[in-house]
Protein backbone atom coordinates (compact mmCIF):
# COMPACT_ATOMS: atom_id res chain seq x y z
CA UNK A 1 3.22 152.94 -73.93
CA UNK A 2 3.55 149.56 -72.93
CA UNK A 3 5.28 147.78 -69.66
CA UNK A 4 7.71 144.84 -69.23
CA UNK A 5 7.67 142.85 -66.05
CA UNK A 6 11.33 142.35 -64.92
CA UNK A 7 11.55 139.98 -62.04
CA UNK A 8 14.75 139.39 -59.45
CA UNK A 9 15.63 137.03 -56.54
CA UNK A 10 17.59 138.08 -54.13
CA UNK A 11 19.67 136.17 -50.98
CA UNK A 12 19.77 137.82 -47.67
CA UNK A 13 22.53 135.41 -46.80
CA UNK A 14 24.68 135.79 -49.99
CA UNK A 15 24.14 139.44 -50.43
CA UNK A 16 23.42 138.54 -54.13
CA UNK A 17 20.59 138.46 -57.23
CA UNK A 18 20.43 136.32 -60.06
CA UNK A 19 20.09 137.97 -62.76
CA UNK A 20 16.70 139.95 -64.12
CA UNK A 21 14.07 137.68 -65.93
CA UNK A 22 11.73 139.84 -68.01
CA UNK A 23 8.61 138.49 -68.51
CA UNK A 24 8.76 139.20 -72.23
CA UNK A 25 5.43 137.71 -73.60
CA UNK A 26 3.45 139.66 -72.19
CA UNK A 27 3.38 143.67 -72.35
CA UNK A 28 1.26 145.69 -69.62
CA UNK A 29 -0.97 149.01 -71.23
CA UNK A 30 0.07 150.63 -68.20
CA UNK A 31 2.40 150.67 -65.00
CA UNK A 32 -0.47 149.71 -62.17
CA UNK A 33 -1.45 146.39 -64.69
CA UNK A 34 2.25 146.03 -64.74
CA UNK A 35 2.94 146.40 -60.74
CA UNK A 36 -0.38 144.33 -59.87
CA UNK A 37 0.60 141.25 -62.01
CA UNK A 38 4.54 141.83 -60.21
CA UNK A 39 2.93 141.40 -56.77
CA UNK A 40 1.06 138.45 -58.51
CA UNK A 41 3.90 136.76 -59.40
CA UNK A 42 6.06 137.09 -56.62
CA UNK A 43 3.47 135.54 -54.33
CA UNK A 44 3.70 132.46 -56.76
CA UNK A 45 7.44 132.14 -57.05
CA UNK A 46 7.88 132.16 -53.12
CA UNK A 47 4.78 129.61 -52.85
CA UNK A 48 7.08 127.62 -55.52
CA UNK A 49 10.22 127.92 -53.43
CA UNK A 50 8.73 127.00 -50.04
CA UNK A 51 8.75 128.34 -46.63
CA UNK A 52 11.96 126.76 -45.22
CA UNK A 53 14.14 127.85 -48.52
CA UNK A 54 13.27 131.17 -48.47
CA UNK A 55 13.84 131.76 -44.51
CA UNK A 56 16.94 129.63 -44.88
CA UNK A 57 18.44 132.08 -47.75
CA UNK A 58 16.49 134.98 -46.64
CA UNK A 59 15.36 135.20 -50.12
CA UNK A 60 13.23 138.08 -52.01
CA UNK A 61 12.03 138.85 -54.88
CA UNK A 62 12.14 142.52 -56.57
CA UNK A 63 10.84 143.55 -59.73
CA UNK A 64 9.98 146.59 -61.76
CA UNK A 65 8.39 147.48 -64.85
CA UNK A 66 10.06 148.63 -67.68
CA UNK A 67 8.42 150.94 -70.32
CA UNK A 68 8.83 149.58 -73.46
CA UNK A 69 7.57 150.35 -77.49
CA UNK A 70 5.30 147.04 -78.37
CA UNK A 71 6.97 145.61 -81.87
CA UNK A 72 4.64 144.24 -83.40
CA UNK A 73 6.25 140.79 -85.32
């Protein structure tokens, strides 16, 4: 089975998401690749938005992986 990485940011301030962005081009063999590369790329999208942005919106990021069937094109 193969995982999707499914990424959301959140506002504290708003009390809202945007909605999910799954990481589509690339599949995960299993959940822990899929989880490690999620921590990976939330570190990189807060570095992106900045220190003062994300205290200011009390932003965060979730994300989950999604088990998915590989089709193969």
């Amino acid at each position: 089975m193969n995982f999707i990485l499914t990424m959301i940011l959140c506002s504290g301030v708003s009390l809202t998401c945007l909605p999910p962005y799954q990481v589509i081009d690339t599949f995960y063999e299993d959940q822990y690749s899929c989880l490690l590369k999620g921590y990976e790329k939330s570190i990189e999208q807060m570095e992106k938005i900045g220190r003062v942005v994300i205290n200011e919106k009390k932003l965060f990021i979730k994300f989950y992986c999604i088990p998915e069937k590989k089709i193969d094109a």
